[in-house]
Protein backbone atom coordinates (compact mmCIF):
# COMPACT_ATOMS: atom_id res chain seq x y z
CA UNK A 1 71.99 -54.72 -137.15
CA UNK A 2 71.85 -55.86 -140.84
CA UNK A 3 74.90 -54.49 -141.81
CA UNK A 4 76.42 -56.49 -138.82
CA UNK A 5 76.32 -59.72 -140.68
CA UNK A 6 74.61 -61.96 -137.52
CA UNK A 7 73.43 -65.23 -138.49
CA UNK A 8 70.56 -66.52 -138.71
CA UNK A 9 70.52 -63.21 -141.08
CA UNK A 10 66.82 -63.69 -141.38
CA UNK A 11 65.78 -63.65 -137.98
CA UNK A 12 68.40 -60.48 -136.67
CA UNK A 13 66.48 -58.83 -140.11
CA UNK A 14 63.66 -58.92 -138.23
CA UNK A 15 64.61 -57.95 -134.68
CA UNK A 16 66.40 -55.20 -136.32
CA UNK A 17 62.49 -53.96 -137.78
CA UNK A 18 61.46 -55.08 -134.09
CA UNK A 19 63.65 -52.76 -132.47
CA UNK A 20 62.43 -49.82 -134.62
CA UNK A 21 58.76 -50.10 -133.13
CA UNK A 22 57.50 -48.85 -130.06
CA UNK A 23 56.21 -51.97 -128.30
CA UNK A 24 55.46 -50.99 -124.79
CA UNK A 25 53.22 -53.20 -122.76
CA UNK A 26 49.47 -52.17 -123.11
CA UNK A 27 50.84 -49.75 -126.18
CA UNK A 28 50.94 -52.28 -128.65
CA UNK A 29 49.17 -50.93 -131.96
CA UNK A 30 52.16 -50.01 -133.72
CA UNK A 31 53.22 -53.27 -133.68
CA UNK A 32 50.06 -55.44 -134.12
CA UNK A 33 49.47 -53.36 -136.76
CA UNK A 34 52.85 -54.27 -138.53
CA UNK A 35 52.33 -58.13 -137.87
CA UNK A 36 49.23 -57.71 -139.65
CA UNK A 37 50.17 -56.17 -142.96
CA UNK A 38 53.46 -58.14 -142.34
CA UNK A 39 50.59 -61.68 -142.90
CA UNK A 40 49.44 -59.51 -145.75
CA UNK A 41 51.67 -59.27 -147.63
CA UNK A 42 52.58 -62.65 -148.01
CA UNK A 43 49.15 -63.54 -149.05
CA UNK A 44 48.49 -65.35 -145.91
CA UNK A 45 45.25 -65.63 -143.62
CA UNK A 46 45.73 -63.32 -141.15
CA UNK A 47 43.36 -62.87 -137.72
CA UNK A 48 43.75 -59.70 -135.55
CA UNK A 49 40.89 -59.72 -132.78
CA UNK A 50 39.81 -56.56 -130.61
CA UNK A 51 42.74 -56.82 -128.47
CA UNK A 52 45.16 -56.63 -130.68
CA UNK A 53 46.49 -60.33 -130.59
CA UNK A 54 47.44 -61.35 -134.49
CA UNK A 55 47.37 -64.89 -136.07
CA UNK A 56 49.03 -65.78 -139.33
CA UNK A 57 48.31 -68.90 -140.77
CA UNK A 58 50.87 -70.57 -143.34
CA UNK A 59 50.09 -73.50 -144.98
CA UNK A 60 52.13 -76.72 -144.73
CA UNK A 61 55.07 -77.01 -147.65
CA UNK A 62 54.35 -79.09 -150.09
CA UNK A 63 54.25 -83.14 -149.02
CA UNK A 64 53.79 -82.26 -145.43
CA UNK A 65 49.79 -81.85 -145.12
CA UNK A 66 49.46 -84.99 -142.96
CA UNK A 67 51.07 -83.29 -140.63
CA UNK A 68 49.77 -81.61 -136.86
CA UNK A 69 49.51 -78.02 -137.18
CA UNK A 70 51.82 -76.12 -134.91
CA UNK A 71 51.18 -73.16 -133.34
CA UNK A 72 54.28 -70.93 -133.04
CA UNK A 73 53.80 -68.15 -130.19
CA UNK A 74 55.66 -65.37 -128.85
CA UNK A 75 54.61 -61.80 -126.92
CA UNK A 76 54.65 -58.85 -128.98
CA UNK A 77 55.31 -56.42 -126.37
CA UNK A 78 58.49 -55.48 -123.55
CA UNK A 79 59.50 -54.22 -120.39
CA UNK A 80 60.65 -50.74 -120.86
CA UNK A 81 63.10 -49.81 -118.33
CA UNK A 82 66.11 -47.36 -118.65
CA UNK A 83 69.08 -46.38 -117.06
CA UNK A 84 68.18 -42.67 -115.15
CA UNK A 85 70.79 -40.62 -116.70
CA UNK A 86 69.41 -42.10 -120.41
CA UNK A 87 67.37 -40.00 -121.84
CA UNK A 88 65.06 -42.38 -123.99
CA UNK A 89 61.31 -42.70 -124.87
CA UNK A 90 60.10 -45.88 -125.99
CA UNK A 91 56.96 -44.38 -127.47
CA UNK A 92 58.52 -43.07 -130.51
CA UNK A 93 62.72 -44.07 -129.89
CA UNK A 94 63.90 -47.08 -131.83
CA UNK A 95 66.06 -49.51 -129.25
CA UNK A 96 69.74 -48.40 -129.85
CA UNK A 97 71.60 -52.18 -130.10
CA UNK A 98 75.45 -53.03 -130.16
CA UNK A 99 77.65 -55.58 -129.72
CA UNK A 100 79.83 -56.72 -126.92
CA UNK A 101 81.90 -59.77 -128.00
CA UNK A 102 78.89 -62.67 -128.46
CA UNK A 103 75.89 -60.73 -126.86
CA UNK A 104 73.98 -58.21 -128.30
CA UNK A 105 72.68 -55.54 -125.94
CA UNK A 106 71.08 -52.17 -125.67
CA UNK A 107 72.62 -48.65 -125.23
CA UNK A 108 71.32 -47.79 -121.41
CA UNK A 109 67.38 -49.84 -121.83
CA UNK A 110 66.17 -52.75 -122.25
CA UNK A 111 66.95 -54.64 -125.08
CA UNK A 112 63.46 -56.32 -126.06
CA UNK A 113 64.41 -59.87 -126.92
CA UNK A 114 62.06 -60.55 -124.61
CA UNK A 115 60.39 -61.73 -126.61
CA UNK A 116 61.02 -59.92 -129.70
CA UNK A 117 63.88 -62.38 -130.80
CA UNK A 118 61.03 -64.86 -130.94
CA UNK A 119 58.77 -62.68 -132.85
CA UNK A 120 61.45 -62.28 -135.21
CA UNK A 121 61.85 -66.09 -135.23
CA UNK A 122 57.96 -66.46 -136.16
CA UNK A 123 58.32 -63.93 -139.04
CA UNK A 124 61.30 -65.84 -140.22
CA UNK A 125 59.66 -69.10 -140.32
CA UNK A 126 56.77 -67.16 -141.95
CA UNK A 127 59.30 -65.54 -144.86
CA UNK A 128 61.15 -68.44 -145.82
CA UNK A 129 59.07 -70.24 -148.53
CA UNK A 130 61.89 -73.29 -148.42
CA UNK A 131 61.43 -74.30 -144.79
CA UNK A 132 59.50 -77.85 -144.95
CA UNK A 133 56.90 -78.06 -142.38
CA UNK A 134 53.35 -78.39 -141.88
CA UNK A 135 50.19 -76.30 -141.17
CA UNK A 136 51.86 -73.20 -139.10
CA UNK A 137 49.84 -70.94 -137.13
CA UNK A 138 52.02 -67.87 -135.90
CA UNK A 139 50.48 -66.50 -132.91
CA UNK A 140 51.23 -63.01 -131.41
CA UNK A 141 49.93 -61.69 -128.14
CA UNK A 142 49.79 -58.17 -126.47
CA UNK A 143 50.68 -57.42 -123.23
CA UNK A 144 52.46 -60.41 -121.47
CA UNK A 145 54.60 -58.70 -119.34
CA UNK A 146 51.86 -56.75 -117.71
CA UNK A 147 49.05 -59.27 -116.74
CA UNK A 148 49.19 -61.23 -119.86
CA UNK A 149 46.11 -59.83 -120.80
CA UNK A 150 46.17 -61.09 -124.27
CA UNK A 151 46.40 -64.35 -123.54
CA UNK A 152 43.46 -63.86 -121.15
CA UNK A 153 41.11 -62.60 -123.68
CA UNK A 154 42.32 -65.29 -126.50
CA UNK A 155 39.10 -66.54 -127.66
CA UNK A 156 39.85 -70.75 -128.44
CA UNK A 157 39.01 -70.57 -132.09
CA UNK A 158 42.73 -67.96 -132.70
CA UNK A 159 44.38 -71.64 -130.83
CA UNK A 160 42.56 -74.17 -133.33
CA UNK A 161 46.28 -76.73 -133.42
CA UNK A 162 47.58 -79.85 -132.00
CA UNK A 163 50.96 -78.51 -130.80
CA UNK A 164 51.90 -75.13 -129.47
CA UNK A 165 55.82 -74.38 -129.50
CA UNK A 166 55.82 -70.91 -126.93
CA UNK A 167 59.41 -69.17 -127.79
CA UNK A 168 59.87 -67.03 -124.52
CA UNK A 169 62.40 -68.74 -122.79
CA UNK A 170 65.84 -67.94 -121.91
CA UNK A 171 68.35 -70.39 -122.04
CA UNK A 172 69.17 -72.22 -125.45
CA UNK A 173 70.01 -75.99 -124.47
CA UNK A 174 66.77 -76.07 -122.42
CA UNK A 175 63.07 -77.12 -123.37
CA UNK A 176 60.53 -75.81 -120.55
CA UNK A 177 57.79 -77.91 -119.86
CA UNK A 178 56.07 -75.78 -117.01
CA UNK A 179 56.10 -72.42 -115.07
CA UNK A 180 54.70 -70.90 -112.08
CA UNK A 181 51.19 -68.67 -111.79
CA UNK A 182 51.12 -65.72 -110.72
CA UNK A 183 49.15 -62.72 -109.04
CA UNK A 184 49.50 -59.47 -108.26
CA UNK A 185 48.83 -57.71 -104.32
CA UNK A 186 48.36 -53.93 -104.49
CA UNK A 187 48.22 -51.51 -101.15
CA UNK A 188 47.04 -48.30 -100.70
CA UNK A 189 48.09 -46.32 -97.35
CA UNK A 190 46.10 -43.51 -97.13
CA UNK A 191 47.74 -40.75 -94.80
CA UNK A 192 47.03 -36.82 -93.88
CA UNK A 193 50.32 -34.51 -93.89
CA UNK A 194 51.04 -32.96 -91.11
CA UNK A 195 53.18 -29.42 -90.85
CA UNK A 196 56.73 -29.50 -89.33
CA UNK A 197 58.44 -26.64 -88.55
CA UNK A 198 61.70 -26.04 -85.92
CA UNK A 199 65.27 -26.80 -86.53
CA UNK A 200 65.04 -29.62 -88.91
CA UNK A 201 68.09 -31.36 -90.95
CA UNK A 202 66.71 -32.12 -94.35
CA UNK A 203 68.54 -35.65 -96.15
CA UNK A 204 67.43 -37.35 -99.26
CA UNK A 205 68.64 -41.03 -99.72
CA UNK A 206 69.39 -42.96 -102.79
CA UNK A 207 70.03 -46.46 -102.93
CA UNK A 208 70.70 -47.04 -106.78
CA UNK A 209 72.60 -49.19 -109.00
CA UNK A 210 71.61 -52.79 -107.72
CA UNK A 211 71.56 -55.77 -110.59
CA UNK A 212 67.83 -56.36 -110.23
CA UNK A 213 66.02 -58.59 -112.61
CA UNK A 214 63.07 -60.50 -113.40
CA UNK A 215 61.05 -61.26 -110.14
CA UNK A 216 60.61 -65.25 -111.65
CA UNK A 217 64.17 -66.22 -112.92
CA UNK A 218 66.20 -64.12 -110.76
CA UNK A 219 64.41 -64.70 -106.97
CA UNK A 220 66.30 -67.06 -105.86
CA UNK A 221 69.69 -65.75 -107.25
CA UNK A 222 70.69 -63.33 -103.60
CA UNK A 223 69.99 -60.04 -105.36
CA UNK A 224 69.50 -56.93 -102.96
CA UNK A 225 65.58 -55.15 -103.48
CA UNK A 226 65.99 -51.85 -103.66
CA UNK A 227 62.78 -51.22 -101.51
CA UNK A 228 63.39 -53.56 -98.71
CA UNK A 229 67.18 -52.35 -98.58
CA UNK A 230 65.50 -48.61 -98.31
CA UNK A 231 62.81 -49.08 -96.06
CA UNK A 232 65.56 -50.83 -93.82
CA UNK A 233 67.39 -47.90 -93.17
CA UNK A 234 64.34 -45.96 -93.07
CA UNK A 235 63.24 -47.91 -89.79
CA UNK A 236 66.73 -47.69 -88.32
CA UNK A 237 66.33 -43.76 -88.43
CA UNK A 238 63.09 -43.94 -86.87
CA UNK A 239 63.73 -45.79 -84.03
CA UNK A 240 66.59 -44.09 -82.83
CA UNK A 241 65.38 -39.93 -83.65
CA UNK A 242 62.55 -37.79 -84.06
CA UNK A 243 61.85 -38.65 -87.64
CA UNK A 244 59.67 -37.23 -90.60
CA UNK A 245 59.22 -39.06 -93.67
CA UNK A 246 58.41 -36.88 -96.32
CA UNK A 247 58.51 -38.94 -99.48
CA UNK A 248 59.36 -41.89 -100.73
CA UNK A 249 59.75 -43.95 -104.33
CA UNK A 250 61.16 -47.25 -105.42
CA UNK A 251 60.58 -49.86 -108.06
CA UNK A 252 58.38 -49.29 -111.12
CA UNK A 253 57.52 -52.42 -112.63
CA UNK A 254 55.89 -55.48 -111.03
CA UNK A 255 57.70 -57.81 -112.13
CA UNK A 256 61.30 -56.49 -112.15
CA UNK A 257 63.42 -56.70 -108.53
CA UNK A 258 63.79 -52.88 -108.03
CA UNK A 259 67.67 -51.87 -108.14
CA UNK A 260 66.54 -47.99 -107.05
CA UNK A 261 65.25 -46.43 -103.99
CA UNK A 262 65.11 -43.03 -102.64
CA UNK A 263 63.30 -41.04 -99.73
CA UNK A 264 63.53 -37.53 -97.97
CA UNK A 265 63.13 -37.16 -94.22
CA UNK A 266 63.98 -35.20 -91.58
CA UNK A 267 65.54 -35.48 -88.30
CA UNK A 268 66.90 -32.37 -85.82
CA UNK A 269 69.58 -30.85 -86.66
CA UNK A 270 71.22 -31.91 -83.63
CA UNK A 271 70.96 -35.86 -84.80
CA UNK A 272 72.15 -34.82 -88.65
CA UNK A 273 76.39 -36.26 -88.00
CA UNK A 274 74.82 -39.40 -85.76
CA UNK A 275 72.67 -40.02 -88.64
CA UNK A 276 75.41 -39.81 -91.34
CA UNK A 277 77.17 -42.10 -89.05
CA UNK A 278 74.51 -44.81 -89.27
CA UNK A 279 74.00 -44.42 -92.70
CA UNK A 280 78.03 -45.18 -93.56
CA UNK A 281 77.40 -48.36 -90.94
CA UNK A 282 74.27 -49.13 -92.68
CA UNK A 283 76.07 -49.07 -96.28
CA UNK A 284 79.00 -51.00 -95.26
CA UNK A 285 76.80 -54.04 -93.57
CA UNK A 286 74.83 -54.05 -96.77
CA UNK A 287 77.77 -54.10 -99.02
CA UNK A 288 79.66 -56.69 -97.17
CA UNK A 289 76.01 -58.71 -97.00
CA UNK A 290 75.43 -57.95 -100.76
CA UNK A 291 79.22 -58.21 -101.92
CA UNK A 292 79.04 -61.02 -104.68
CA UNK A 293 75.67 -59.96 -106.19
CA UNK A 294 75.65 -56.04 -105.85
CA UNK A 295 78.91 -55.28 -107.11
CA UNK A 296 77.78 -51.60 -108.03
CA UNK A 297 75.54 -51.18 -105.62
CA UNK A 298 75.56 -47.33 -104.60
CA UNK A 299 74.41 -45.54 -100.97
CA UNK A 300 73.71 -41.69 -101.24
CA UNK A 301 72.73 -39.92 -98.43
CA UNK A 302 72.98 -36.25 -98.46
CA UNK A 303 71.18 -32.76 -97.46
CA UNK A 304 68.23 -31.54 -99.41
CA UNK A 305 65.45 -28.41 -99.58
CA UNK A 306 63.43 -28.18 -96.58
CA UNK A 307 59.47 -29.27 -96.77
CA UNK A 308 56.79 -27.78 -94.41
CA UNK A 309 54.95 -30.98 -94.05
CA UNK A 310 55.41 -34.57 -93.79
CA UNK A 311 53.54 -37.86 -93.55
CA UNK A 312 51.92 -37.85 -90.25
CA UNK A 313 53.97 -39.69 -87.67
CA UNK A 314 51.56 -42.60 -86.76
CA UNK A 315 50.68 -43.29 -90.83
CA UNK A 316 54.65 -43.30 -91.90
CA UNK A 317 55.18 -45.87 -89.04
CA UNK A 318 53.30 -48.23 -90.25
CA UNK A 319 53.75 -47.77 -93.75
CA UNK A 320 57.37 -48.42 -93.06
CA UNK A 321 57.08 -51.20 -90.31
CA UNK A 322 54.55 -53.30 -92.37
CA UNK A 323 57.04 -52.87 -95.43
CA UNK A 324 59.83 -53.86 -93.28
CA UNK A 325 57.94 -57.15 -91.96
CA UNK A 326 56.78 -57.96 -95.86
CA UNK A 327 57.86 -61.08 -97.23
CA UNK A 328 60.66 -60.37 -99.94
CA UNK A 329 62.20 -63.49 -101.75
CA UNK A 330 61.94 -67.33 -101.88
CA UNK A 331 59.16 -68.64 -100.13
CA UNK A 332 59.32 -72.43 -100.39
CA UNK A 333 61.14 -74.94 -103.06
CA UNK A 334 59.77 -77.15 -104.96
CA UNK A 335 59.54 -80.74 -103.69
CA UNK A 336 59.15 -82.37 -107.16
CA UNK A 337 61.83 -80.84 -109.22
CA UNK A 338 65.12 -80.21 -107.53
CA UNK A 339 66.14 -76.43 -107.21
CA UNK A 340 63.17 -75.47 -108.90
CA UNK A 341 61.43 -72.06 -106.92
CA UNK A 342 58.28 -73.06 -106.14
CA UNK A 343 56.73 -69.92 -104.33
CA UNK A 344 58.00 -66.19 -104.05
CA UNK A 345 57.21 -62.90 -103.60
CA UNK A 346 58.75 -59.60 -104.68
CA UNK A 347 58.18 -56.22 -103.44
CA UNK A 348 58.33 -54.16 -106.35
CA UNK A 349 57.36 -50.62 -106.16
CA UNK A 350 56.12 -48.20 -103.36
CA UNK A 351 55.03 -44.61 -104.73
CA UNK A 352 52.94 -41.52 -104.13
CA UNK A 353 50.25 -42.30 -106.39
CA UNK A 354 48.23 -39.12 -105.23
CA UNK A 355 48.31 -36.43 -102.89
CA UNK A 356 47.45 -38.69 -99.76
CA UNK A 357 48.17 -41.87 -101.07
CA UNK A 358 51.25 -44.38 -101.12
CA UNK A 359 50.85 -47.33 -103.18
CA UNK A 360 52.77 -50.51 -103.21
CA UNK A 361 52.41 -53.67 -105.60
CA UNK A 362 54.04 -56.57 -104.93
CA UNK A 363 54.05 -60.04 -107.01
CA UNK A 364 53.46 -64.10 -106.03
CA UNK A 365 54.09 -66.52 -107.92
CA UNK A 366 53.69 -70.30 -107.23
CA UNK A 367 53.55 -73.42 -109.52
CA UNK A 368 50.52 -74.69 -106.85
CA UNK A 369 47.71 -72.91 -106.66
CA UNK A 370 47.08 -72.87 -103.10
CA UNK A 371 50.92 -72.14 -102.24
CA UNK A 372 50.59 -69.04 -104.14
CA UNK A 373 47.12 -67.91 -102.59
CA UNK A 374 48.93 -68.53 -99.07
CA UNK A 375 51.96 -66.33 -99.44
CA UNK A 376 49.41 -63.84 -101.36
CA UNK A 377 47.23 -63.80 -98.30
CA UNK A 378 51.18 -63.60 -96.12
CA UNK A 379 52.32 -60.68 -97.86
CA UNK A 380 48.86 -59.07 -97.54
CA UNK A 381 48.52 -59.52 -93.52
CA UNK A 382 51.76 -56.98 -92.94
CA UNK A 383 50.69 -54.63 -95.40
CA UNK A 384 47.03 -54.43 -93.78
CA UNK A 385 48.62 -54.84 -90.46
CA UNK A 386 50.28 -51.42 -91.54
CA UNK A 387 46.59 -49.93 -91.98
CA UNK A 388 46.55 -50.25 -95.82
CA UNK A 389 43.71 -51.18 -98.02
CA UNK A 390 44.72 -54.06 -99.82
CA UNK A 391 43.33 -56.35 -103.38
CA UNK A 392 44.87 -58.91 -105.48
CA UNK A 393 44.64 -58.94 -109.48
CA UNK A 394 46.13 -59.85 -112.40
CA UNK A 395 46.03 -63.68 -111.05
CA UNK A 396 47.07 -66.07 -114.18
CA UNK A 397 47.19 -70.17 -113.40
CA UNK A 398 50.46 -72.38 -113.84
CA UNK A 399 51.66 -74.83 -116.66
CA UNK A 400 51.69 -78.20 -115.43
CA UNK A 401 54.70 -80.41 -116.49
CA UNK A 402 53.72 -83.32 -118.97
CA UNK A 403 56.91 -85.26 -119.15
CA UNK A 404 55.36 -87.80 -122.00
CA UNK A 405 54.70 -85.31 -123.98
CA UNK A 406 54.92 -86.10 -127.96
CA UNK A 407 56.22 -82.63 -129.12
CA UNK A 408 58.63 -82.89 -125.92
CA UNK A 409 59.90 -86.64 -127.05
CA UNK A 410 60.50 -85.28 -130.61
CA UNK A 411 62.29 -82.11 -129.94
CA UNK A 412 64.61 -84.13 -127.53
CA UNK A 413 65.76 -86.33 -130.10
CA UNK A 414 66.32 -83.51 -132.99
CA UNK A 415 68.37 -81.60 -130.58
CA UNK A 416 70.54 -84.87 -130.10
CA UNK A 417 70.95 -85.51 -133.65
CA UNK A 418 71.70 -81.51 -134.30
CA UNK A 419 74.67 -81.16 -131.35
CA UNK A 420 75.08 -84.69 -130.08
CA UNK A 421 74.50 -83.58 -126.42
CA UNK A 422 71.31 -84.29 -124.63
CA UNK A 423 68.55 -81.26 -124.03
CA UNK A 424 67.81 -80.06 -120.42
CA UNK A 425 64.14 -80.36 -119.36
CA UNK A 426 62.68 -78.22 -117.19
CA UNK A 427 60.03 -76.47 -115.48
CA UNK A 428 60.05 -72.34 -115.09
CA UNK A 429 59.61 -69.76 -111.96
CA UNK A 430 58.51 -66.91 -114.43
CA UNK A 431 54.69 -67.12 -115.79
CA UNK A 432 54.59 -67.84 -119.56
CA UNK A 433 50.92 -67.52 -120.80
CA UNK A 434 51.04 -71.26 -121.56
CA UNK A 435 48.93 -71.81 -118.36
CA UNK A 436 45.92 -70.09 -119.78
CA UNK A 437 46.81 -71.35 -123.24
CA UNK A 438 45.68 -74.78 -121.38
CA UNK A 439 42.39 -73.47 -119.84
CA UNK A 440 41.06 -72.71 -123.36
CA UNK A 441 42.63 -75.65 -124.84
CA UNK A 442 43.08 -78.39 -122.86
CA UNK A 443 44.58 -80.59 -125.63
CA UNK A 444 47.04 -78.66 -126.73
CA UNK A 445 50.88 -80.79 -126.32
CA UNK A 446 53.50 -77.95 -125.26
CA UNK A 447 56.92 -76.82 -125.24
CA UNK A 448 58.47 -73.32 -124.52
CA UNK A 449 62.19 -72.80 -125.34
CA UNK A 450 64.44 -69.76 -126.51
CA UNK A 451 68.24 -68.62 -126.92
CA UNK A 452 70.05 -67.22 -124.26
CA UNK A 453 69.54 -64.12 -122.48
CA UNK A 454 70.51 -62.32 -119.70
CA UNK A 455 69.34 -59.57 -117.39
CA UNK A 456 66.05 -59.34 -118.64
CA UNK A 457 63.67 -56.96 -117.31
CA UNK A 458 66.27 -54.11 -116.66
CA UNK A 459 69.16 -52.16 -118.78
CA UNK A 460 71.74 -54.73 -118.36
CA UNK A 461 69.39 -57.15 -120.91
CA UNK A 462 70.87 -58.81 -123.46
CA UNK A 463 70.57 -61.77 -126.11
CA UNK A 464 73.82 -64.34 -126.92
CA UNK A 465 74.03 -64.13 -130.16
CA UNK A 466 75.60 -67.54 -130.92
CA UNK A 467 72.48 -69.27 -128.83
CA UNK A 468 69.68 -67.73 -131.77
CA UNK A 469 71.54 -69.64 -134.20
CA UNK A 470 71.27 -72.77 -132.42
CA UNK A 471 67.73 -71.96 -131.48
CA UNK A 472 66.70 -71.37 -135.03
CA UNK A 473 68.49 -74.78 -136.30
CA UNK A 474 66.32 -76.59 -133.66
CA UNK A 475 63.21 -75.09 -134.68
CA UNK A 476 63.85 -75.18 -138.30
CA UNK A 477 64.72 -79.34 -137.69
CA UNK A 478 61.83 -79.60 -134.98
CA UNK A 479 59.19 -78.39 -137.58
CA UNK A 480 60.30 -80.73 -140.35
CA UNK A 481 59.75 -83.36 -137.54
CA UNK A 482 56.45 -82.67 -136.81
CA UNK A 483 54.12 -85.45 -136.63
CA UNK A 484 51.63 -86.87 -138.43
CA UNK A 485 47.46 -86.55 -137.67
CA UNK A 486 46.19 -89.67 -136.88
């Protein structure tokens, strides 16, 4: 991307070195590692702890010691999620980037500016020995985007600041002042497989190329779910013919909205044209329902090798009925802030996970404790009403909005004076680990804002390349502004 010319040059540098390293979730040691002799090298304190989270600590330019130290903090890792005719591996394949007209994407995967544009943004700030602020503390974490597990284990002593300025949001013009919890529900149906035999019509079915998303920002934006979409169809069948399910797989990551789906069944060979019938009926309701947000939405249904068993009848019933009668989607707004999500769920992925096992995770999120607890405890009643064994995990708290915040006051005002147009405030569906930032320090003032980007969470990411720009003037300006200790 160098040789592209972008601007800020310094920070697409350093996405460009980004891009390079594998950075899955829960496989970040490449990465941390490179942070860390990144610190180094400029001859500044740098902290790594057992996890693999990595603080660098710059001292304030000259003239600016007075000044509250700012903590700086993005998420080393990202979602790695691919096109299925792309044949990448993000343990050892650099992200392929190019340009289409102001955004910068990624050739069939994801492109990783979540949230490696504000990593690169941190080792800018770090680099540039003119910038005039004061005490900076550059803090990297591992494994956001799966649990934020690095936040969780942050011991308080790697957040010793005043102000914390997270950079892992996604829409430049806007300063986030809160987000939504979250927590994870995970089934397991256990079933026995039965043999079938007799004049059986094999079909596999493919639902594929739906927009999907991330489960936070994108819930309340209409898009099909792959699973729900599947298991849909999959009841239809049932109902109407002798059916055997044989398999099924959709979704992979929790907090994605799954754009693929597929499952092979059986029916008699008699039923096979009434059932290619429904299926065309089926499609055609679903794309005229769909028709604004699932554009390129595709329905495959078509013959495939015979098996000798199947699920038994009375397990794939209620695997598929329970999934059917799960909660998908927005659960309740927000009464406080105006067309702000406050509770949702998303079924994100249902999968052999052994030879007798399906497992399904699906993800809450709330902004009130309680709320998310109760649609938690919602989605879990139809998947235990469907005979599964069910747990929750991975629960993280909220950020609660402080309107009169300092840091919040101050940024306002340099983004007025920067572009003479006022800053949107707002509050967040997706988790940001700011929440348990605030359980470990409680006095921490906070912001989170970020350029532009778009389809996060799937292939169709990608990062507006004028927006970093205007991101990077704000926080350049904002840290110049920060205030004094008292």
């Amino acid at each position: 991307m160098s040789e592209l010319n972008l601007e800020p040059k310094i920070v697409f540098d350093f996405f460009d070195e980004i891009c390079k390293i594998p950075r899955a979730s829960k496989h970040e040691e490449l990465i941390s590692a490179y942070l860390q002799e990144f610190g180094k090298k400029l001859g500044y304190e740098t902290i790594a702890d057992e996890a693999g989270n990595v603080l660098i600590k710059k001292p304030a330019y000259p003239g600016y010691e007075n000044c509250k130290t700012i903590i700086l903090q993005s998420h080393m890792d990202m979602v790695c999620d691919k096109r299925p005719e792309v044949e990448h591996d993000f343990s050892k394949d650099p992200i392929k980037t190019c340009i289409d007209g102001e955004w910068l994407t990624a050739c069939g995967t994801t492109l990783g500016a979540d949230n490696g544009i504000g990593v690169a943004a941190q080792m800018a700030v770090l680099a540039d020995k003119n910038l005039r602020h004061g005490p900076i503390n550059c803090l990297f974490t591992i494994d956001e985007e799966t649990g934020l597990t690095g936040a969780e284990v942050l011991v308080p002593s790697m957040l010793d600041g005043d102000i914390l300025i997270n950079l892992d949001s996604e829409d430049e013009g806007e300063i986030f002042i809160g987000c939504a919890g979250g927590v994870c529900t995970y089934a397991d149906y256990k079933f026995m497989w039965t043999p079938i035999a007799g004049d059986l019509f094999f079909f596999k079915v493919e639902i594929s190329g739906l927009t999907g998303g991330h489960s936070g920002d994108d819930i309340n934006k209409e898009r099909a779910n792959a699973n729900k979409l599947l298991v849909r169809f999959l009841c239809q069948v049932a109902e109407k013919y002798e059916f055997y399910l044989c398999d099924i797989d959709g979704g992979s990551l929790h907090n994605a909205i799954p754009r693929d789906a597929s499952a092979v069944f059986a029916v008699q060979s008699a039923d096979k044209e009434s059932v290619r019938i429904d299926f065309n009926l089926f499609a055609a309701d679903v794309q005229e329902e769909y028709a604004v947000t699932e554009p390129a939405a595709k329905f495959l249904l078509q013959s495939t090798d015979p098996c000798t068993s199947a699920i038994e009848k009375k397990s794939a019933t209620g695997l598929l009925k329970s999934l059917q009668a799960v909660f998908n989607g927005v659960f309740a707004m927000s009464q406080d802030v105006p067309g702000l999500v406050e509770t949702s769920s998303n079924l994100a992925s249902v999968k052999k996970s052994s030879e007798n096992i399906i497992s399904v995770v699906a993800s809450q999120r709330s902004a009130i404790v309680s709320a998310r607890e109760n649609v938690a405890r919602t989605v879990a009643a139809a998947l235990e009403l469907g005979g599964a064994k069910v747990r929750h995990s991975g629960g993280y708290p909220g950020w609660k909005p402080n309107p009169r915040s300092q840091i919040l006051e101050i940024a306002a005002n340099v983004y007025r004076d920067l572009y003479g147009e006022e800053v949107k405030v707002k509050a967040i569906h997706a988790g940001l680990e700011c929440g348990l930032f605030l359980e470990k320090a409680p006095h921490l003032d906070m912001i989170s804002f970020g350029p532009t980007m778009r389809g996060v969470h799937s292939p169709d990411e990608k990062l507006n390349i004028p927006s970093v720009e205007k991101f990077w003037k704000h926080l350049v300006a904002l840290l110049e502004k920060a205030p004094a200790k008292k």
